[in-house]
N, C-alpha and C. Protein backbone atom coordinates (compact mmCIF):
# COMPACT_ATOMS: atom_id res chain seq x y z
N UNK A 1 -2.60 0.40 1.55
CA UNK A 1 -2.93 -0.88 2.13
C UNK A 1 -1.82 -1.35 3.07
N UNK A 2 -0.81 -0.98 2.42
CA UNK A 2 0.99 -1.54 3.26
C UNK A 2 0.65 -1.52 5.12
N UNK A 3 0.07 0.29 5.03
CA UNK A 3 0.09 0.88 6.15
C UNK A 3 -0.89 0.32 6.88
N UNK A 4 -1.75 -0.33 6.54
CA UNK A 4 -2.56 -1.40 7.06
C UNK A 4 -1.59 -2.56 7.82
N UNK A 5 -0.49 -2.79 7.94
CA UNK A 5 -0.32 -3.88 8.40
C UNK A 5 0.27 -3.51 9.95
N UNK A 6 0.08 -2.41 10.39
CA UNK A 6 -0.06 -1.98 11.87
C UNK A 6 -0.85 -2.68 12.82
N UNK A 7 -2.06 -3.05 12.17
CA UNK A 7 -2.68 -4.24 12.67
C UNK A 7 -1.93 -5.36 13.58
N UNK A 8 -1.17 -6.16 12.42
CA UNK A 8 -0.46 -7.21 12.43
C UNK A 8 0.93 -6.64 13.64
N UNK A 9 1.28 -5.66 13.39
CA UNK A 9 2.68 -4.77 14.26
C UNK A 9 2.56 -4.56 15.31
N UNK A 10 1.53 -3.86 15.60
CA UNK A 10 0.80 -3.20 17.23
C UNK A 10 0.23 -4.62 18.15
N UNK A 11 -0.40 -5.72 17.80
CA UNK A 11 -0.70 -6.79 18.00
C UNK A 11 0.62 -7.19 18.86
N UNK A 12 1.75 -7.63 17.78
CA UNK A 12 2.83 -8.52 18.33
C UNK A 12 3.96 -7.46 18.84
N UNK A 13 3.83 -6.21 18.66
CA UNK A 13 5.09 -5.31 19.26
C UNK A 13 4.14 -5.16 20.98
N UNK A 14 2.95 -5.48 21.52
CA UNK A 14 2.41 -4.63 22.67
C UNK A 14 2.59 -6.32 23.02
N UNK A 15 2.37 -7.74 22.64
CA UNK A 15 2.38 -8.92 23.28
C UNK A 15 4.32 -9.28 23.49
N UNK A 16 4.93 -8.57 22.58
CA UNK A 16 5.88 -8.67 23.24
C UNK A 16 6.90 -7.82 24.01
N UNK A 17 6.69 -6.55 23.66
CA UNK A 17 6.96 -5.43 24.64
C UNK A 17 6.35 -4.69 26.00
N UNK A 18 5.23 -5.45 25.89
CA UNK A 18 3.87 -4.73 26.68
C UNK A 18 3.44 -5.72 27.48
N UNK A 19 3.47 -6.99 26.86
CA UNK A 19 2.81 -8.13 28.27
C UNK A 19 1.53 -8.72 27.59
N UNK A 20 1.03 -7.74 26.36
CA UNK A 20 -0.54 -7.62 26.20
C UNK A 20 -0.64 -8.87 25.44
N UNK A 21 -1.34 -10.00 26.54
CA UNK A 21 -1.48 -11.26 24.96
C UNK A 21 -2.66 -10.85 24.64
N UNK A 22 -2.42 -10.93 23.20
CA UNK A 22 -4.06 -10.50 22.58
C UNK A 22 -5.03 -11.77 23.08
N UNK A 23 -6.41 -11.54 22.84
CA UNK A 23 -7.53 -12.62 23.49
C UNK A 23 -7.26 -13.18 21.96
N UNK A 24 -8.45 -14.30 21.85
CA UNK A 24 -8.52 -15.29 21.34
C UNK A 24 -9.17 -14.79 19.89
N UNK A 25 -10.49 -13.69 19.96
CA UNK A 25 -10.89 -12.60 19.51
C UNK A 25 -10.31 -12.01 18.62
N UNK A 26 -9.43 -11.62 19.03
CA UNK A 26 -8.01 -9.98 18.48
C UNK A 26 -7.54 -11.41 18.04
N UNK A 27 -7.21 -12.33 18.12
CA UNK A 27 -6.40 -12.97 17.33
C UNK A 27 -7.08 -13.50 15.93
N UNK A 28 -8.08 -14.01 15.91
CA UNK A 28 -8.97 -14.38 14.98
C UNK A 28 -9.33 -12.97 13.76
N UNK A 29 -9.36 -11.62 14.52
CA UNK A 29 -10.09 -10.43 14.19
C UNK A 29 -8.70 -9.70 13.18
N UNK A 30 -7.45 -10.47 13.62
CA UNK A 30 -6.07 -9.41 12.63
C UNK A 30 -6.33 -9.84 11.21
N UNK A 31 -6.25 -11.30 11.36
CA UNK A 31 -6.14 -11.89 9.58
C UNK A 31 -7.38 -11.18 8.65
N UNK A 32 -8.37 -10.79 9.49
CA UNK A 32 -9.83 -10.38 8.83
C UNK A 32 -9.79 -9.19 8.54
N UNK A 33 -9.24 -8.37 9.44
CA UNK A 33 -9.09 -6.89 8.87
C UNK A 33 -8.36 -6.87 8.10
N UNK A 34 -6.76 -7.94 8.29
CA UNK A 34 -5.66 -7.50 7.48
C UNK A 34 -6.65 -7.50 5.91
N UNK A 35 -6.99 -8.67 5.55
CA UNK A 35 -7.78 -9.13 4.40
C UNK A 35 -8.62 -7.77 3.34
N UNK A 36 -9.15 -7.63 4.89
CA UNK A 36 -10.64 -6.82 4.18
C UNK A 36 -9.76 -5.09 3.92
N UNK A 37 -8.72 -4.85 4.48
CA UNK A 37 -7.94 -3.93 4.27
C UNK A 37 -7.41 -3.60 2.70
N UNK A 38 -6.85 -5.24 2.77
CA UNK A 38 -6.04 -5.36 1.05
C UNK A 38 -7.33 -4.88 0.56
N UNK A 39 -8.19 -5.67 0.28
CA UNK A 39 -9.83 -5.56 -0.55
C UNK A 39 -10.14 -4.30 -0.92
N UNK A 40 -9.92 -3.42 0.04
CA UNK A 40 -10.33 -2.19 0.50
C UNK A 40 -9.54 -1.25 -1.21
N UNK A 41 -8.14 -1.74 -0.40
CA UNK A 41 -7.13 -0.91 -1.28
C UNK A 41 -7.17 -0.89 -2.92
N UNK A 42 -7.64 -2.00 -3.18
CA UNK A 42 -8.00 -2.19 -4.86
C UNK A 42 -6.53 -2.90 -4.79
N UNK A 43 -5.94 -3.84 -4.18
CA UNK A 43 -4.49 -4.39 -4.39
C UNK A 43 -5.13 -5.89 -5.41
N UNK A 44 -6.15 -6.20 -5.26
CA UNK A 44 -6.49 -7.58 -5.82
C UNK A 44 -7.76 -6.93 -7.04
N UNK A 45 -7.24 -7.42 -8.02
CA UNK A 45 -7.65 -6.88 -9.32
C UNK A 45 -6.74 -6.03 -10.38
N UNK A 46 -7.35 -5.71 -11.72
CA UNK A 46 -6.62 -5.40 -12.60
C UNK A 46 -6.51 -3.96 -12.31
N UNK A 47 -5.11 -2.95 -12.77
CA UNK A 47 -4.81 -1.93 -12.62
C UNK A 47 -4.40 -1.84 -11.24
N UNK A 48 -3.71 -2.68 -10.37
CA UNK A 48 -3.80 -2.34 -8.42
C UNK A 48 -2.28 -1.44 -8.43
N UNK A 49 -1.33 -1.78 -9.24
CA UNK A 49 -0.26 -1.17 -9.49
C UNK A 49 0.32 -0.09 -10.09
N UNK A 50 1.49 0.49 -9.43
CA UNK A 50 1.80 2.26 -9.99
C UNK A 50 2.88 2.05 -10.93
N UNK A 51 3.92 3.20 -11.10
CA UNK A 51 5.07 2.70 -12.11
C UNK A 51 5.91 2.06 -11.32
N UNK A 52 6.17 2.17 -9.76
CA UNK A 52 7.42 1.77 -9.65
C UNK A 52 6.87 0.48 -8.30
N UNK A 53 6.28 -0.16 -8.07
CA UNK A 53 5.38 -1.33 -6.82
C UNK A 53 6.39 -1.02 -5.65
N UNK A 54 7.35 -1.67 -6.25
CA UNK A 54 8.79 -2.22 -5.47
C UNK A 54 8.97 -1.13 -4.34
N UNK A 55 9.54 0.55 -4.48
CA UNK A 55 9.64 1.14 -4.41
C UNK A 55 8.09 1.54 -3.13
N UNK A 56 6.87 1.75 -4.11
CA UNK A 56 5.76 2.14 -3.11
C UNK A 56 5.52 0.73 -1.76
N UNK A 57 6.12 -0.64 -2.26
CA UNK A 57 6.10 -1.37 -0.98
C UNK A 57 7.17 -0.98 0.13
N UNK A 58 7.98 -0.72 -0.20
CA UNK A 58 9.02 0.28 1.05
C UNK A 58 8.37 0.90 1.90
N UNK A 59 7.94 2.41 0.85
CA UNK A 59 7.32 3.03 1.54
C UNK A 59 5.86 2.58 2.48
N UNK A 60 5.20 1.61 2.06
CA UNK A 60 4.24 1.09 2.38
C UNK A 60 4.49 0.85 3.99
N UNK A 61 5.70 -0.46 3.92
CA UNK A 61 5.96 -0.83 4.82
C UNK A 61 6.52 -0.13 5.92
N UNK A 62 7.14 1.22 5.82
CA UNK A 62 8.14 2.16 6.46
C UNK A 62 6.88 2.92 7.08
N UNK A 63 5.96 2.84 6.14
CA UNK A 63 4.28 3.56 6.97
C UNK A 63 4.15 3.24 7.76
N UNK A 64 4.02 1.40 7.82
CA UNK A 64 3.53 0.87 8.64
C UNK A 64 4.04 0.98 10.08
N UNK A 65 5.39 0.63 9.69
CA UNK A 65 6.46 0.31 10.96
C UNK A 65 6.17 2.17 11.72
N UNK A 66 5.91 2.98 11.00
CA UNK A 66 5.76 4.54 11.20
C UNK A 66 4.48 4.66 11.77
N UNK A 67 3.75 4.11 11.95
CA UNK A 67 2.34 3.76 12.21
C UNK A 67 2.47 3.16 13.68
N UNK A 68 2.89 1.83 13.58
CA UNK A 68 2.43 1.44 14.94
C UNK A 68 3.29 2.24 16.19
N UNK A 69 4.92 2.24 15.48
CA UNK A 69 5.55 2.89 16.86
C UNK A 69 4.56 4.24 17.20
N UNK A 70 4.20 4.94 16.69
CA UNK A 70 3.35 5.93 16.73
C UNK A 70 2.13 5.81 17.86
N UNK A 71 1.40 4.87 17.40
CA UNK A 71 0.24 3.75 18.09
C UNK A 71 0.40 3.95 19.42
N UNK A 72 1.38 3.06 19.93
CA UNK A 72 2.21 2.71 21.27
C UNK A 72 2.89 3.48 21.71
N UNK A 73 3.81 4.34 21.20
CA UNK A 73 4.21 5.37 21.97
C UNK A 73 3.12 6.53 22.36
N UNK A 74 2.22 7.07 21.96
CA UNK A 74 1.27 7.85 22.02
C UNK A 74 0.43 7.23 22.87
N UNK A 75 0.24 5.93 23.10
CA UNK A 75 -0.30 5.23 24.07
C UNK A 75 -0.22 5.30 25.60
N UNK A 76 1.28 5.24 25.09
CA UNK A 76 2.12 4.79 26.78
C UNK A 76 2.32 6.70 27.21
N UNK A 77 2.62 7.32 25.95
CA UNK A 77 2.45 8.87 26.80
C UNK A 77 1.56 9.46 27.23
N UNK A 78 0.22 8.68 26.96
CA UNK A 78 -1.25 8.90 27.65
C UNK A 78 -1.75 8.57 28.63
N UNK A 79 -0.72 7.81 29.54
CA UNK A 79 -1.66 7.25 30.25
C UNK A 79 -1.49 8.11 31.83
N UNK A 80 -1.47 9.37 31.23
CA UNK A 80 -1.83 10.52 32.21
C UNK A 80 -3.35 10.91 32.01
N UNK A 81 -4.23 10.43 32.15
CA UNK A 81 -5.81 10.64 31.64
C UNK A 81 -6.34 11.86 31.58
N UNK A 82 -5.32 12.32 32.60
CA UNK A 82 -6.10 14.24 32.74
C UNK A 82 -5.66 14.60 31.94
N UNK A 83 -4.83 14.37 30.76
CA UNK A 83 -4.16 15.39 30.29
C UNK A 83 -3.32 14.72 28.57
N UNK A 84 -5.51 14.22 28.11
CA UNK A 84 -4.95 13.55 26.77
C UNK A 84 -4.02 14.19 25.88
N UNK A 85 -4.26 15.94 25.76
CA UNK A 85 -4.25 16.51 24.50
C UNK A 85 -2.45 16.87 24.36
N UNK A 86 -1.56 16.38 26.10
CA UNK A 86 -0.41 17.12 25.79
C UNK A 86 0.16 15.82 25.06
N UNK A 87 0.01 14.86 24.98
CA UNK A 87 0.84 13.73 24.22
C UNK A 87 0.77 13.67 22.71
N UNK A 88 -0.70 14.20 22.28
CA UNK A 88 -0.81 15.09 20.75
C UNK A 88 -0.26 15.74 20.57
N UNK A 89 0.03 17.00 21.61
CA UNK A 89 0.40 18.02 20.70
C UNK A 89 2.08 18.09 20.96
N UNK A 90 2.70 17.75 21.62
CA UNK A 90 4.08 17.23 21.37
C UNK A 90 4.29 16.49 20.08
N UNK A 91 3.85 15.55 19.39
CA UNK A 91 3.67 15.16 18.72
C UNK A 91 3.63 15.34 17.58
N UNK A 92 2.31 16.66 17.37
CA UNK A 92 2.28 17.65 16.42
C UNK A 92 3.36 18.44 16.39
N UNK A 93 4.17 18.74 17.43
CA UNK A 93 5.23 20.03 17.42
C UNK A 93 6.31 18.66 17.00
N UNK A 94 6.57 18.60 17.51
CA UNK A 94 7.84 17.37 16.77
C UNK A 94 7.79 17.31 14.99
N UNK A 95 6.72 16.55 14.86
CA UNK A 95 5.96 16.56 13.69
C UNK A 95 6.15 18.03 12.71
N UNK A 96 5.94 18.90 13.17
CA UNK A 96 5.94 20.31 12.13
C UNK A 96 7.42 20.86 12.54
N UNK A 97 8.18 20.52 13.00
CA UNK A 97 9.45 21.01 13.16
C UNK A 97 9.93 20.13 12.13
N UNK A 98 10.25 18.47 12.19
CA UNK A 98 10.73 17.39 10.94
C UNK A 98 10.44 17.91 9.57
N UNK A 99 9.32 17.89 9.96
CA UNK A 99 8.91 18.55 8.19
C UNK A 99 9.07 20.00 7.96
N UNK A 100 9.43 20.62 8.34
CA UNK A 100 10.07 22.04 8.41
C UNK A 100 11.58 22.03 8.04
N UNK A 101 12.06 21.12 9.04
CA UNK A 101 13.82 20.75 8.69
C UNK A 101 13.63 20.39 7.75
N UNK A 102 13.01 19.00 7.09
CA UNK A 102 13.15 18.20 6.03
C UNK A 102 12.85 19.11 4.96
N UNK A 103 11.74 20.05 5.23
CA UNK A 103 11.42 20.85 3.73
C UNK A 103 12.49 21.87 3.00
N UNK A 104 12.78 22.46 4.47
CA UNK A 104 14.22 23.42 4.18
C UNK A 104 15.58 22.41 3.62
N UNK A 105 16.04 21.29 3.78
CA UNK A 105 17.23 20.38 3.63
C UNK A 105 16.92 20.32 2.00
N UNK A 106 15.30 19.98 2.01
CA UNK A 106 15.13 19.69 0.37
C UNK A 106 15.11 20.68 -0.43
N UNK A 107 14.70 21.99 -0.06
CA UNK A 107 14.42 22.86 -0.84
C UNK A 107 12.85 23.14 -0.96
N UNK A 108 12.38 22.59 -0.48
CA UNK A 108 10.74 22.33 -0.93
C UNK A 108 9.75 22.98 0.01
N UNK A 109 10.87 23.56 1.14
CA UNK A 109 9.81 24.92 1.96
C UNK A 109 9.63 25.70 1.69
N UNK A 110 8.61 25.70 1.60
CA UNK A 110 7.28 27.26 1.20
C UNK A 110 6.36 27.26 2.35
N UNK A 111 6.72 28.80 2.68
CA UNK A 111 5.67 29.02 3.81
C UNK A 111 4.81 30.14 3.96
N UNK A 112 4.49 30.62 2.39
CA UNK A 112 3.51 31.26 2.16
C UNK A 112 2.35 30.86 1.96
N UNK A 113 1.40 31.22 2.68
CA UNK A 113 -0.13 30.94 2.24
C UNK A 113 -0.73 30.62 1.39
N UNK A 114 -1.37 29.94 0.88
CA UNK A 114 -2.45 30.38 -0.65
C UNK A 114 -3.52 29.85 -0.28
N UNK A 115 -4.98 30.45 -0.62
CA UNK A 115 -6.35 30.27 -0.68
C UNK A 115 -6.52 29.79 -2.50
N UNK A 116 -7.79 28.46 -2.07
CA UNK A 116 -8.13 27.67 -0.67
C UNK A 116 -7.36 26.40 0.02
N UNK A 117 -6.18 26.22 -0.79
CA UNK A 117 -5.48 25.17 -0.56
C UNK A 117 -5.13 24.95 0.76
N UNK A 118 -4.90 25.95 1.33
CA UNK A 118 -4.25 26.15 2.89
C UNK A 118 -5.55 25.92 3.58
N UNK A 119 -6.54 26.77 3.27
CA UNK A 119 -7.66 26.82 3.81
C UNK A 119 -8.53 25.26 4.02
N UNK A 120 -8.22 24.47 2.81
CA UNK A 120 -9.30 23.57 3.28
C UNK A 120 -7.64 22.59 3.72
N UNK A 121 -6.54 22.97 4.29
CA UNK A 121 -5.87 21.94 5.04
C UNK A 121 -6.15 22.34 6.78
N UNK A 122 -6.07 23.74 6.72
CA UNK A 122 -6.49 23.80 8.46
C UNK A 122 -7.64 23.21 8.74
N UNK A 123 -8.82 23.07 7.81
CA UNK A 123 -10.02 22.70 7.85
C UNK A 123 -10.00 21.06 8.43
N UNK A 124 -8.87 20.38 7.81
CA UNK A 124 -8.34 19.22 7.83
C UNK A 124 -8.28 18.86 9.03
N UNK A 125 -7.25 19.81 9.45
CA UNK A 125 -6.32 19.95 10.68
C UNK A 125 -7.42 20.16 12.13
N UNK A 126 -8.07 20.88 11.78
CA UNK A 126 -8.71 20.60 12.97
C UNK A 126 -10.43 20.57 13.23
N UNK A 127 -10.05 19.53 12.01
CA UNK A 127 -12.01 18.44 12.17
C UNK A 127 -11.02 16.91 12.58
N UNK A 128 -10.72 16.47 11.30
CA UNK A 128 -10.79 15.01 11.45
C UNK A 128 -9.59 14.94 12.14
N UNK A 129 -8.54 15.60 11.68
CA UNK A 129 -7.19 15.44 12.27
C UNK A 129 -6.80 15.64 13.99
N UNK A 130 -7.43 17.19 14.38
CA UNK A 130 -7.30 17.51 16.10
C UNK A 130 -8.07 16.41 16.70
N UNK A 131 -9.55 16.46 16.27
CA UNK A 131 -10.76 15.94 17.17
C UNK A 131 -10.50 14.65 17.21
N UNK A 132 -10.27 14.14 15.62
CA UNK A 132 -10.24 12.37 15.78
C UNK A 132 -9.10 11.65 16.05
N UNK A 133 -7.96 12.46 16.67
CA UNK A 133 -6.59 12.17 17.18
C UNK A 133 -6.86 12.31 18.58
N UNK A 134 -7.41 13.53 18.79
CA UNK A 134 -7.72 13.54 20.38
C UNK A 134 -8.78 12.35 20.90
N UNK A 135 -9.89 12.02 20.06
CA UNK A 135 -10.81 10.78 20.80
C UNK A 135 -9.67 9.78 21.21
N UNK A 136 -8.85 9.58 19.42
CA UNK A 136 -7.36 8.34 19.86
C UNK A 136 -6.94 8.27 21.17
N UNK A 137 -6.61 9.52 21.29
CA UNK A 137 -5.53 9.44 22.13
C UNK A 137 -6.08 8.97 23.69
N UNK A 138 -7.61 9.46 24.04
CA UNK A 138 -8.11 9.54 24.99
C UNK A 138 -8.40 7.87 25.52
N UNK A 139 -9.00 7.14 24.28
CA UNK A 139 -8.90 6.09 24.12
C UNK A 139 -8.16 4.64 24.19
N UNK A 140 -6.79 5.28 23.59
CA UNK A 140 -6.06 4.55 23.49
C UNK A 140 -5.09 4.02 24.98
N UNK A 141 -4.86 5.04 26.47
CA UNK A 141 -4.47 3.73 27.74
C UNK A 141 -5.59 2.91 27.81
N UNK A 142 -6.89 3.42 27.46
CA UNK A 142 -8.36 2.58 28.78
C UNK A 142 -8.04 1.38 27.50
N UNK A 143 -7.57 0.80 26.33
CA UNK A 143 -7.91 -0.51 25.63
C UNK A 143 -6.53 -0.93 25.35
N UNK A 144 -6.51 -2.53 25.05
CA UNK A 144 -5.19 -2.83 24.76
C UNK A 144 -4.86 -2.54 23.18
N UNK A 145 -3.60 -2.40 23.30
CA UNK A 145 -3.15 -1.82 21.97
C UNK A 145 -3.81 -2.66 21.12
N UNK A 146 -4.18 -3.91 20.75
CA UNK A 146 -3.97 -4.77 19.65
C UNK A 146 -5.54 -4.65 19.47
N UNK A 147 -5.95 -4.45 19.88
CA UNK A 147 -7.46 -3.93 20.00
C UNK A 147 -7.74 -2.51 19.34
N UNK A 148 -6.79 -1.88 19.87
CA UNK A 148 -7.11 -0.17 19.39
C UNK A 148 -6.67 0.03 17.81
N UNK A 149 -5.68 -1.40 17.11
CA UNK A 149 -5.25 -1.02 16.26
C UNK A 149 -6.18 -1.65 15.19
N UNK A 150 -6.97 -2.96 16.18
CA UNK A 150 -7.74 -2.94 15.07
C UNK A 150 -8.84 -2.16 14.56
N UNK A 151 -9.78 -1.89 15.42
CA UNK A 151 -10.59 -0.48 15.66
C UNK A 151 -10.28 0.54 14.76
N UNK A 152 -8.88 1.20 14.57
CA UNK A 152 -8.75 2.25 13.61
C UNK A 152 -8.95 1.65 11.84
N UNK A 153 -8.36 0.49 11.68
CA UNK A 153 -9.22 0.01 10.55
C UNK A 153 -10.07 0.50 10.28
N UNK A 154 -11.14 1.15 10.83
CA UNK A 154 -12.13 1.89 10.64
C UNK A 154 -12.22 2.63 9.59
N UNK A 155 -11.09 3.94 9.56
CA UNK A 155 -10.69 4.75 8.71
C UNK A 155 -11.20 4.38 7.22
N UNK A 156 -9.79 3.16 6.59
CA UNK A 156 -10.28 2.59 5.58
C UNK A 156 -11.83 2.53 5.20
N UNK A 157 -12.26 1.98 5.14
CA UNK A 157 -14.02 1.36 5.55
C UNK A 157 -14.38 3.34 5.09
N UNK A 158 -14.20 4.19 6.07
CA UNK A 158 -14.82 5.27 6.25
C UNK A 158 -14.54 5.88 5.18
N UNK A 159 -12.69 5.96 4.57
CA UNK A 159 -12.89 6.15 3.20
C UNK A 159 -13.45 5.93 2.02
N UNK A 160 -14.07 4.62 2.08
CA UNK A 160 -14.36 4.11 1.25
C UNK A 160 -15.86 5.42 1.22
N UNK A 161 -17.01 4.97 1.84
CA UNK A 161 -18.24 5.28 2.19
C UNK A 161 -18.09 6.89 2.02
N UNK A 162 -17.06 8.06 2.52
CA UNK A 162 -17.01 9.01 2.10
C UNK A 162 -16.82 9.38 0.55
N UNK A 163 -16.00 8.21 0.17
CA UNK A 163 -16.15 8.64 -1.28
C UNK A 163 -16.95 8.29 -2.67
N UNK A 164 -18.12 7.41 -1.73
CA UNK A 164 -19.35 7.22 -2.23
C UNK A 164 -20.31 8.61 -2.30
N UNK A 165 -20.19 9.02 -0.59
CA UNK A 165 -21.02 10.02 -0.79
C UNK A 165 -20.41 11.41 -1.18
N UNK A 166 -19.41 11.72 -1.05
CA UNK A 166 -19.02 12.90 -1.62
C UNK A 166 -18.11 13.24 -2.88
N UNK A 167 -17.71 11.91 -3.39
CA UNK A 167 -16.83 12.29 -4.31
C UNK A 167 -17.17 11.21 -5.50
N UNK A 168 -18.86 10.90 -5.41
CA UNK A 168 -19.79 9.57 -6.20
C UNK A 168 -18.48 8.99 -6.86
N UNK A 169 -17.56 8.07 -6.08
CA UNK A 169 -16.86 6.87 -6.56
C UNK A 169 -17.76 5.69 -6.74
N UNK A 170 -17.40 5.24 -7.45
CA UNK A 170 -17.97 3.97 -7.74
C UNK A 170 -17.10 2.63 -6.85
N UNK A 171 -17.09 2.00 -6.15
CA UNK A 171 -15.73 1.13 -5.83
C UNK A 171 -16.41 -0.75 -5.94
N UNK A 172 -15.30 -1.30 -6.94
CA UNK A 172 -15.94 -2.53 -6.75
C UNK A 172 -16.25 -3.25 -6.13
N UNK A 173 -16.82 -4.48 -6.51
CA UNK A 173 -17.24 -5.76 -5.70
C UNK A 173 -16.50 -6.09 -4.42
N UNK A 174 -15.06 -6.32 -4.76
CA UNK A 174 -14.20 -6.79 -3.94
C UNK A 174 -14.26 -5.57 -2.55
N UNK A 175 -13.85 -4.05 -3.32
CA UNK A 175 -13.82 -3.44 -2.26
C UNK A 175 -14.69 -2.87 -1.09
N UNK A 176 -15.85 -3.39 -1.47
CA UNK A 176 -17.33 -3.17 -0.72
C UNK A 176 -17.34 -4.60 0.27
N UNK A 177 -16.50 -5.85 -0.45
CA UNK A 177 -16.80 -7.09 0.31
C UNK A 177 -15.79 -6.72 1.61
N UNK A 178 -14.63 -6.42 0.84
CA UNK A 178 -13.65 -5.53 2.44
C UNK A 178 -13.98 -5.14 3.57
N UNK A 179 -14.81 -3.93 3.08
CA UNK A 179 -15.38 -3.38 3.83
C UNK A 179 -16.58 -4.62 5.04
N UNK A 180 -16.65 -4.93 4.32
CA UNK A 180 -18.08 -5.97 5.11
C UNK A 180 -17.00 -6.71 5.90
N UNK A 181 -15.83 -7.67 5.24
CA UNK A 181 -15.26 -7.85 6.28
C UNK A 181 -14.33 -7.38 7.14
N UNK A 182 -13.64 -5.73 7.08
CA UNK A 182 -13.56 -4.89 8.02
C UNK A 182 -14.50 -4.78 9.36
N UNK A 183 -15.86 -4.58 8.70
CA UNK A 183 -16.39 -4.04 9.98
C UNK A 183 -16.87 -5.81 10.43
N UNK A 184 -17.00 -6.69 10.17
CA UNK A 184 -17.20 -7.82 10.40
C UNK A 184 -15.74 -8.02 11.82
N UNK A 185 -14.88 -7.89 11.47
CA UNK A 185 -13.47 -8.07 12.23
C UNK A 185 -14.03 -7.46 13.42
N UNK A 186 -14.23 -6.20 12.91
CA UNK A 186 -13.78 -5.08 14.34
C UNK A 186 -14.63 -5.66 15.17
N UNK A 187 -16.21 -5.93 15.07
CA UNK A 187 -17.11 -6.64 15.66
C UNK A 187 -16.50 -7.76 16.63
N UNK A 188 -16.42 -8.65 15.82
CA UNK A 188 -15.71 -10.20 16.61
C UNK A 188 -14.89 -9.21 17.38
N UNK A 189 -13.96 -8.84 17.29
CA UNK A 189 -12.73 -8.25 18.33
C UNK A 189 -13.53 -7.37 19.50
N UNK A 190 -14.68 -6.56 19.05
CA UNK A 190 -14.98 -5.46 19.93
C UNK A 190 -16.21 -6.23 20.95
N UNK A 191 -16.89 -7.33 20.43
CA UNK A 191 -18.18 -7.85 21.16
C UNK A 191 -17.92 -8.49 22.56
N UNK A 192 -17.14 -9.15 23.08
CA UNK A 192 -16.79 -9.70 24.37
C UNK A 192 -16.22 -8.84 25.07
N UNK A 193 -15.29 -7.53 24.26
CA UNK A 193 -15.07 -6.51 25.09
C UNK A 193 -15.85 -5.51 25.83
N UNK A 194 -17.12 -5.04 24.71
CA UNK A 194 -18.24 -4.67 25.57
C UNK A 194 -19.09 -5.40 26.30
N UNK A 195 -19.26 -6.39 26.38
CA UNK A 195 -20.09 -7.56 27.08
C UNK A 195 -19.14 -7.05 28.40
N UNK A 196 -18.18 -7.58 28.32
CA UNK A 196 -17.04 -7.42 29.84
C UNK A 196 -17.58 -6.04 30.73
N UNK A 197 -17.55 -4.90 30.28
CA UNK A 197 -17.68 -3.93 30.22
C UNK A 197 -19.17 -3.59 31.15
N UNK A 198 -19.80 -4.10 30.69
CA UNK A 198 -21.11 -3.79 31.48
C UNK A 198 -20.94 -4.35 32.90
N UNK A 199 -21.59 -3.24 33.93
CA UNK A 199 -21.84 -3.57 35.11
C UNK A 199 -22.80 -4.89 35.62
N UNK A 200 -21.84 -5.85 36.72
CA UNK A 200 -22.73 -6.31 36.95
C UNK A 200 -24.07 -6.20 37.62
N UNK A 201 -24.89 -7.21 37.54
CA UNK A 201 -26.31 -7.01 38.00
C UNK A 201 -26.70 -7.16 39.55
């Protein structure tokens, strides 16, 4: 849920680094996702907590802050249009080198294979991970950041609904109402933007 608050980050790091004042919309549309995000997470209700909170809110937050610079920099290295996929895959190579160093520093690199574990991570790697990083990326100069960050909210929401249908979770009240006001947010934020959008007559 922490990592949810990119929302709130990407918003005020692009209005004050970027110029981008969010509309009136995106402003109304953060508190709603932020909301329907928590909802999402199971943070409100009994059992929402692990052994150590304190500790997973760090990390939460270190997501977050890991999240939006991510957002925006991947943004601003896109806005070469011909040429979404090289700002990914720098990215990715950066990315698998860190965790390569970091695994070797810890001890915890292993870089032998095993089936299917490996197997259903490339599977990972290049369905949701290549394809739905590359739409990001393609996406992300043509809209303003605070917009694009609410939009990925999406995810959440999508977890949820995937693990209805494939992994028959049950998820409560609260986290189904999330969801409603997730996609409720993205709406308000996304409706005047496509209105704009259409050619005039």
């Amino acid at each position: 849920m922490l990592a949810n608050l990119q929302v709130v980050l990407v918003a005020v790091a692009a209005w004050l680094l970027l110029g981008e004042r969010p509309t009136a919309r995106v402003a109304l549309a953060v508190p709603l996702v932020f909301a329907g995000a928590v909802l999402i997470s199971g943070a409100v209700g009994s059992g929402a907590y692990g052994s150590d909170p304190a500790r997973g809110a760090v990390y939460g937050v270190l997501a977050a802050l890991a999240y939006s610079g991510f957002i925006l920099v991947l943004r601003e290295m896109g806005r070469d249009l011909r040429r979404p996929a090289g700002p990914l895959f720098a990215a990715t190579l950066m990315a698998t080198l860190a965790a390569g160093i970091a695994g070797a520093l810890l001890g915890d690199l292993d870089l032998a294979p095993s089936w299917p574990a490996h197997g259903w991570l490339v599977t990972l790697a290049l369905t949701s991970q290549v394809i739905g990083w590359l739409l990001i990326a393609i996406a992300l100069p043509r809209l303003p950041a605070s917009l694009t960050s609410i939009v990925l909210t999406v995810q959440p929401v999508g977890s949820v609904l995937l693990g209805i249908l494939l992994l028959g979770e049950d998820p409560s009240a609260l986290q189904l109402a999330g969801v409603a006001i997730v996609v409720a947010a993205i709406i308000v934020a996304t409706t005047r933007a496509a209105r704009r959008a259409l050619p005039a007559a």
